[in-house]
Protein backbone atom coordinates (compact mmCIF):
# COMPACT_ATOMS: atom_id res chain seq x y z
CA UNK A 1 -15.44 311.73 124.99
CA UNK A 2 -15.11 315.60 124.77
CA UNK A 3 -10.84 315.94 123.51
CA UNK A 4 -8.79 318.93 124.60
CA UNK A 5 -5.02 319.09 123.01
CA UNK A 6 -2.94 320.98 125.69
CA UNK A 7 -0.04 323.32 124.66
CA UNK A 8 2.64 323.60 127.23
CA UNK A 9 5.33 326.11 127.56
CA UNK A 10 8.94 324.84 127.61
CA UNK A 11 9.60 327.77 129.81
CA UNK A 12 6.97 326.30 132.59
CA UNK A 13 9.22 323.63 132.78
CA UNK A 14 12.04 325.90 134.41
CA UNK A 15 10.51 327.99 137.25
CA UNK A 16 13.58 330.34 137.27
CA UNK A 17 16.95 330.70 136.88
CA UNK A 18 17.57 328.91 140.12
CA UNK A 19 15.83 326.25 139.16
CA UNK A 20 16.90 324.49 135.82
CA UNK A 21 18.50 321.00 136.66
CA UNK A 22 16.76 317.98 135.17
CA UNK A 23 15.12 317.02 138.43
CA UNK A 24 13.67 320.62 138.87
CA UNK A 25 11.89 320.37 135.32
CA UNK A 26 11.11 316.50 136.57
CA UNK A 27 9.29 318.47 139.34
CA UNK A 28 7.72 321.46 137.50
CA UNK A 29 6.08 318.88 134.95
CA UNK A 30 4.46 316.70 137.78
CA UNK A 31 2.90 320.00 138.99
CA UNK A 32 1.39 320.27 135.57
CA UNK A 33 0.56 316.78 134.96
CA UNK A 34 -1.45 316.64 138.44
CA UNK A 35 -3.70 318.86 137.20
CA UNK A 36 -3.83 317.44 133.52
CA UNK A 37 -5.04 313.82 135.10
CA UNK A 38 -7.86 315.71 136.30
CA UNK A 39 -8.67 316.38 133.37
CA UNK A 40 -8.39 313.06 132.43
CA UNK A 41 -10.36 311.99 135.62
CA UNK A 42 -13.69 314.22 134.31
CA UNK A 43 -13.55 312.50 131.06
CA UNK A 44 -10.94 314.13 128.86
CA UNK A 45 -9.44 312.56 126.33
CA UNK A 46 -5.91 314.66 126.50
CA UNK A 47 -2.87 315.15 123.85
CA UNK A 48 -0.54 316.99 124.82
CA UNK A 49 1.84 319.25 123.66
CA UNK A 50 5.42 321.12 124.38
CA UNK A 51 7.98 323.95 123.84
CA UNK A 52 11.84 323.06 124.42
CA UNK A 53 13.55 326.57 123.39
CA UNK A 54 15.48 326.40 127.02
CA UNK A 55 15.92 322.57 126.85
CA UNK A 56 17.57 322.87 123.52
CA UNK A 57 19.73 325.00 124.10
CA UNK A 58 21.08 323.34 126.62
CA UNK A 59 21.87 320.85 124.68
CA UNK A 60 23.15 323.29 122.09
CA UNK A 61 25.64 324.63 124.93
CA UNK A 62 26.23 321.09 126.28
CA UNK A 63 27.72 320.67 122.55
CA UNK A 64 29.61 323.55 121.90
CA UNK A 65 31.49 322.55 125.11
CA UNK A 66 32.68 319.29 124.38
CA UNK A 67 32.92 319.73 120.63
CA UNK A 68 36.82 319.56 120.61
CA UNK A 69 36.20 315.77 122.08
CA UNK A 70 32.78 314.80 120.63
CA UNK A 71 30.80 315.54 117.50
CA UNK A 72 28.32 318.95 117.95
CA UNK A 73 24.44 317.56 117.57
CA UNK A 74 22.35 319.01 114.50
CA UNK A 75 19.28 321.26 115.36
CA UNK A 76 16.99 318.75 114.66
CA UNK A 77 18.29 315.74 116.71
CA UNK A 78 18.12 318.20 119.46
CA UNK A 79 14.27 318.68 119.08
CA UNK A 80 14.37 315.08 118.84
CA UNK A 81 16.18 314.66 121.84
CA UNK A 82 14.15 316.96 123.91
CA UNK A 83 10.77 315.39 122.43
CA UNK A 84 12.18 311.88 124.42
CA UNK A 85 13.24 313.43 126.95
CA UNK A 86 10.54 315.84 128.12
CA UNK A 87 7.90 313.32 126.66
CA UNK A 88 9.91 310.89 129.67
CA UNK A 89 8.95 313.07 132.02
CA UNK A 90 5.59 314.54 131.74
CA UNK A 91 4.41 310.29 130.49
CA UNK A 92 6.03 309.40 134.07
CA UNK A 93 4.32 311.54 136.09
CA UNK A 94 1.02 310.71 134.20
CA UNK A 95 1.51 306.82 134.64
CA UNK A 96 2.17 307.75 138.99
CA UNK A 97 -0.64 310.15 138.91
CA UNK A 98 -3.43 307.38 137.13
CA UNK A 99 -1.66 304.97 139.28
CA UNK A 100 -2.69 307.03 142.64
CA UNK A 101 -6.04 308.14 141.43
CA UNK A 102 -7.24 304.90 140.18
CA UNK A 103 -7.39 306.04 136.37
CA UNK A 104 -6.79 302.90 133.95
CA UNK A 105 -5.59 304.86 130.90
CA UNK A 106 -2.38 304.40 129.29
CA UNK A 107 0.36 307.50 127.94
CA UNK A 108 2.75 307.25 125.13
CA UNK A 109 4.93 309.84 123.78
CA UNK A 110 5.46 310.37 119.72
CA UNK A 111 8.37 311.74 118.45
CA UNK A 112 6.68 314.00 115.89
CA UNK A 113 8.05 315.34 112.70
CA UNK A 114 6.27 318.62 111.26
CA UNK A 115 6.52 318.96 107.74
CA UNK A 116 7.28 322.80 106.50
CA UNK A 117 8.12 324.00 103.18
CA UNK A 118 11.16 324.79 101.95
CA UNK A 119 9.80 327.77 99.91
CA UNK A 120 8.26 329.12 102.77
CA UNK A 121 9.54 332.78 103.01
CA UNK A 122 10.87 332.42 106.44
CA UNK A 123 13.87 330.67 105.09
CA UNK A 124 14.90 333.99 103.24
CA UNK A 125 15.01 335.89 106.58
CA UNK A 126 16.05 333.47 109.03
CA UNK A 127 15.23 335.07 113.03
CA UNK A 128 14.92 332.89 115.55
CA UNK A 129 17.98 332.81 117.63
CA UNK A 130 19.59 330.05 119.05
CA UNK A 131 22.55 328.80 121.40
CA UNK A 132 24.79 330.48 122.79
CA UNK A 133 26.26 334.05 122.32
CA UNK A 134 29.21 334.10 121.06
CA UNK A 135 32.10 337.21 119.70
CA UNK A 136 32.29 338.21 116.15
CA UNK A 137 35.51 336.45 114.99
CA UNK A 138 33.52 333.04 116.06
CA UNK A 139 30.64 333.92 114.30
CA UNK A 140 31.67 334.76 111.75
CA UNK A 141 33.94 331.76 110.98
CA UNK A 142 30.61 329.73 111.30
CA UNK A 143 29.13 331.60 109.21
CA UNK A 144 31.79 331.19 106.64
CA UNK A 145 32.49 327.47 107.36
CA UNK A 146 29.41 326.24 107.89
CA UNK A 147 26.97 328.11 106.71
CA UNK A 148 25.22 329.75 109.65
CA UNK A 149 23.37 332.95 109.23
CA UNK A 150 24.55 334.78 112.23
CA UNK A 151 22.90 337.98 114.20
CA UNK A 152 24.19 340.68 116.86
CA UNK A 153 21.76 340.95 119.41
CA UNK A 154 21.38 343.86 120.99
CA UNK A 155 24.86 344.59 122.21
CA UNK A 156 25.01 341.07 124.01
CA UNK A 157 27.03 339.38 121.38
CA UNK A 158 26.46 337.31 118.26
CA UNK A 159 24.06 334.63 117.56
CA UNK A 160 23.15 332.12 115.40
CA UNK A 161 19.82 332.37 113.72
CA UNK A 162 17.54 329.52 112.07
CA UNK A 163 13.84 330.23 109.89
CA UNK A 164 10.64 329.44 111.60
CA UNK A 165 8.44 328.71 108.87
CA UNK A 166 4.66 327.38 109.20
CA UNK A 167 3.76 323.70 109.81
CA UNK A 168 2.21 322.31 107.16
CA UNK A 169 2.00 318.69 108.09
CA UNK A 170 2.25 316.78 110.77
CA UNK A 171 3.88 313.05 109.54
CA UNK A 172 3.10 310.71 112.35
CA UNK A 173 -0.66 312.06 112.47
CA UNK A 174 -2.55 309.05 111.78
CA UNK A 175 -0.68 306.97 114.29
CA UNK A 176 -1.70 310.19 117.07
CA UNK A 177 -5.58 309.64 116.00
CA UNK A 178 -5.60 306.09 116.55
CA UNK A 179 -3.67 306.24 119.68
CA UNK A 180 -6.34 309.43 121.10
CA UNK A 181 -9.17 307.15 119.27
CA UNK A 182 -7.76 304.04 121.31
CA UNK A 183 -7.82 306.65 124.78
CA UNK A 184 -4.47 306.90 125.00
CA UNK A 185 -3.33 310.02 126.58
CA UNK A 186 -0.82 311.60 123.96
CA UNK A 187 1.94 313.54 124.14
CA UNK A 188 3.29 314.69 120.58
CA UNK A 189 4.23 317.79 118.62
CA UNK A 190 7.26 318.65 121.17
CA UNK A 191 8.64 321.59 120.56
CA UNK A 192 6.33 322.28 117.74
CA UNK A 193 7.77 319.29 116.35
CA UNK A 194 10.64 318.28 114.67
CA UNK A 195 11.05 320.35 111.10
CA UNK A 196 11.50 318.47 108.17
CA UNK A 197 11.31 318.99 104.23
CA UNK A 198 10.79 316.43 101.62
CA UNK A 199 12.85 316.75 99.20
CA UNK A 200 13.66 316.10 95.41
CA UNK A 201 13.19 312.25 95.90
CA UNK A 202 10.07 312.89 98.00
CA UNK A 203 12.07 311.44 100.94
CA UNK A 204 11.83 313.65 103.97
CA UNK A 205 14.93 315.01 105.71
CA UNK A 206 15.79 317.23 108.69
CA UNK A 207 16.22 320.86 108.48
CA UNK A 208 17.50 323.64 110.66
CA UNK A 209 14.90 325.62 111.70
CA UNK A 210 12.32 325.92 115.20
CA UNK A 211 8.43 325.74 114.18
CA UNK A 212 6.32 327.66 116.66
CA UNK A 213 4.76 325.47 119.35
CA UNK A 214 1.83 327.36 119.64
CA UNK A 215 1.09 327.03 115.71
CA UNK A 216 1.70 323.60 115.39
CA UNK A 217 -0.29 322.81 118.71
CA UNK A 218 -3.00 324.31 116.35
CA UNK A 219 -2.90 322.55 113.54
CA UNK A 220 -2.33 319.36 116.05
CA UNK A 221 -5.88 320.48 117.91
CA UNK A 222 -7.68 321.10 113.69
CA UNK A 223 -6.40 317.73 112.52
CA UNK A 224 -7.60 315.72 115.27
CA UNK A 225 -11.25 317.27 115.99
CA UNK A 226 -10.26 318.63 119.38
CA UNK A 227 -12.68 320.11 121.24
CA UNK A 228 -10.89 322.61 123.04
CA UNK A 229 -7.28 323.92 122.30
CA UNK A 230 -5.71 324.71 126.16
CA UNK A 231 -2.82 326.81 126.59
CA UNK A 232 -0.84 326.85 129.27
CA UNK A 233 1.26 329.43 129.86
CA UNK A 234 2.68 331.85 132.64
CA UNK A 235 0.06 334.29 132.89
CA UNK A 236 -3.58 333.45 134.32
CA UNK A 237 -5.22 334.99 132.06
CA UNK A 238 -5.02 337.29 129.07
CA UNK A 239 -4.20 341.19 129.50
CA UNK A 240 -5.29 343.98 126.98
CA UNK A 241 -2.04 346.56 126.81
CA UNK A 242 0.14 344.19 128.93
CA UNK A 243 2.53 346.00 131.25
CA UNK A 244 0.95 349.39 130.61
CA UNK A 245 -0.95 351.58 132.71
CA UNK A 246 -4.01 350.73 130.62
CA UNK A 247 -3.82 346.96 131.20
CA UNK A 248 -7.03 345.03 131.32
CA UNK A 249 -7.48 341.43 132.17
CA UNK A 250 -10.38 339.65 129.80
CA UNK A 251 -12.45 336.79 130.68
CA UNK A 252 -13.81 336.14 126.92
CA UNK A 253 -12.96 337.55 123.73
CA UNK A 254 -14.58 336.56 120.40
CA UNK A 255 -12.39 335.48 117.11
CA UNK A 256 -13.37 338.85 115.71
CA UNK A 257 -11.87 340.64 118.33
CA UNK A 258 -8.91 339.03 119.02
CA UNK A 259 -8.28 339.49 115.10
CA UNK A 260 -9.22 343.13 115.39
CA UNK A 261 -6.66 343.38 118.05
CA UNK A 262 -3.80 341.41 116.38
CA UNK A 263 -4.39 343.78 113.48
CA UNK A 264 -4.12 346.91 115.45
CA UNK A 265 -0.81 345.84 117.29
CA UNK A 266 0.03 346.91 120.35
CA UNK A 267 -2.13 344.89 122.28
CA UNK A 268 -0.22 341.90 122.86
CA UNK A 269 3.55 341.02 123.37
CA UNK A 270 5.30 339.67 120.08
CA UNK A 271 7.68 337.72 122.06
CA UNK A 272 4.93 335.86 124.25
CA UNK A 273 0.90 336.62 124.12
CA UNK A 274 0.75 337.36 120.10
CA UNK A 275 1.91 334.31 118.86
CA UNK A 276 -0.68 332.19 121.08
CA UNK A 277 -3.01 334.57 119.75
CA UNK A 278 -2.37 333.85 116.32
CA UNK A 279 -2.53 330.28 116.96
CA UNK A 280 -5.74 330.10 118.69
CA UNK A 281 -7.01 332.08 115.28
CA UNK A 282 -5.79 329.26 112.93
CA UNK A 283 -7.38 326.77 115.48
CA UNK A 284 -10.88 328.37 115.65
CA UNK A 285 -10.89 329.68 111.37
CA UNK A 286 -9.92 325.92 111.02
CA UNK A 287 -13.69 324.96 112.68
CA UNK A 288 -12.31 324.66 116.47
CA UNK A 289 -15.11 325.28 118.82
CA UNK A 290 -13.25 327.20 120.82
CA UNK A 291 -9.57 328.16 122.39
CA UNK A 292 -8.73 328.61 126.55
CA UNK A 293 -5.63 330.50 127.92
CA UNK A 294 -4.21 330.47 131.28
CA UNK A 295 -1.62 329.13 133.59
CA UNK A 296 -0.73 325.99 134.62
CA UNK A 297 -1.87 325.70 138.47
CA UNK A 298 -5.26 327.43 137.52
CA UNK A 299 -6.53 324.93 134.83
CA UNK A 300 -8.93 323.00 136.94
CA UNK A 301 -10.61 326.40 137.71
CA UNK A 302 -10.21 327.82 133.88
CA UNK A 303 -11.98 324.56 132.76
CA UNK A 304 -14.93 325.13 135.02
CA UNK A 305 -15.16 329.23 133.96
CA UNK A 306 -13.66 330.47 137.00
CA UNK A 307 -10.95 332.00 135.56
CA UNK A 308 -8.63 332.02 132.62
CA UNK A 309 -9.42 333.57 129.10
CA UNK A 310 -11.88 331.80 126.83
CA UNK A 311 -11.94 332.77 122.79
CA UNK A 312 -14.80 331.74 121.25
CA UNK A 313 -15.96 332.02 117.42
């Protein structure tokens, strides 16, 4: 059977601000999941993948709140935490939606650890930020006590900030091929998994930092022969020059020009379209036949080349 890995936004999850409680995001993923089972109903064998930036930090906040009663939770149980928790509810929906169409396929969630490296340069200039804002004397007392490296952002207040390095290796691979291999549909990589670093010993160990869903989705889609990377996202398809006069919706782009363009700059947002860019680059130099952008309620029709943005080597 053909396999697509699909790369999910954590942000899909929360429509808007209105919008955030648990049952809300139970909602939003069941919209997804419908049309991932027909996927799964044309033949697809489907992994799946998620963010969790807005899921972790509410857990982050959930922490700071009650930390003069209970203990504060590390970074990486949090992307544990999420991985469960958002694998609950996407595998849920999947089991109801097979159960409805008459589908006999099973779902099981992995809670993934992504090996990085603790060389990796990203560590030396830590900028992803995370939880919540907070004033200067506070920061700056974490910083001091427990080692936080610690940001202002943009006149809002001061922030914590943790390294995204690269994922190197994903640790609970094997068992994810013989579950796809076995047609399980597979939900793994949450968050773009859970960063660890093995160390001295050669035992592995968790470390603060958030890996880039879109990358390790990538290296997910390489290491298990996936036909198609899919990523969902909020747009429905890709723009040249978003947000500018000169924007231009593409149906197709080649490797060589979306590398062209990520060279250049300019063309897509660093906080949103570059990074999926980037990923569906390492997918396709990897040997990936080919990459497909677009927005959750329009995959059906971005499978079938009605819409959407295919990349293609």
């Amino acid at each position: 059977m053909p396999k697509v890995v699909i790369a999910i936004g954590g942000n899909s999850l929360i429509p808007d601000a209105d919008h955030t409680t648990v049952q809300d995001q139970y909602m939003a993923a069941a919209e997804t999941d419908d049309h991932i089972a027909s996927l799964v109903e044309q033949g697809w064998d489907v992994a799946i993948s998620h963010g969790n930036g807005p899921q972790v930090g509410f857990i982050l906040r959930r922490s700071e709140l009650a930390s003069s009663e209970l203990h504060e939770i590390p970074l990486d149980y949090c992307g544990a935490d999420t991985q469960g928790a958002i694998g609950y509810m996407l595998q849920q929906n999947l089991v109801n939606d097979f159960r409805q169409r008459g589908i006999k396929k099973h779902v099981a969630t992995v809670v993934t650890q992504v090996e990085v490296d603790v060389n990796d340069p990203a560590f030396s200039s830590p900028s992803k930020p995370i939880g919540s804002f907070m004033e200067e004397e506070e920061a700056t007392r974490r910083r001091d006590n427990e080692g936080w490296d610690i940001k202002e952002d943009a006149g809002r207040g001061w922030r914590r900030v943790v390294a995204s390095p690269a994922p190197k290796r994903i640790v609970e691979l094997e068992v994810i091929r013989q579950l796809l291999d076995a047609g399980v549909v597979t939900i793994a990589v949450g968050g773009g998994g859970i960063p660890v670093i093995a160390n001295e010993s050669g035992d592995l160990e968790g470390i603060a930092a958030v890996i880039d869903k879109d990358l390790a989705s990538a290296l997910l889609a390489s290491q298990v022969d996936a036909d198609l990377l899919l990523i969902s996202t909020a747009v429905e398809q890709v723009a040249l020059n978003f947000g500018t006069p000169e924007q231009r919706w593409v149906d197709k782009f080649t490797l060589a020009e979306v590398k062209q363009y990520l060279e250049e700059g300019g063309h897509f947002a660093e906080g949103s379209m570059a990074p999926k860019m980037r990923a569906v680059v390492q997918f396709l130099e990897a040997g990936g036949k080919e990459a497909l952008i677009t927005n959750p309620q329009n995959i059906e029709r971005a499978m079938a080349g009605e819409t959407g943005t295919r990349i293609v080597r």
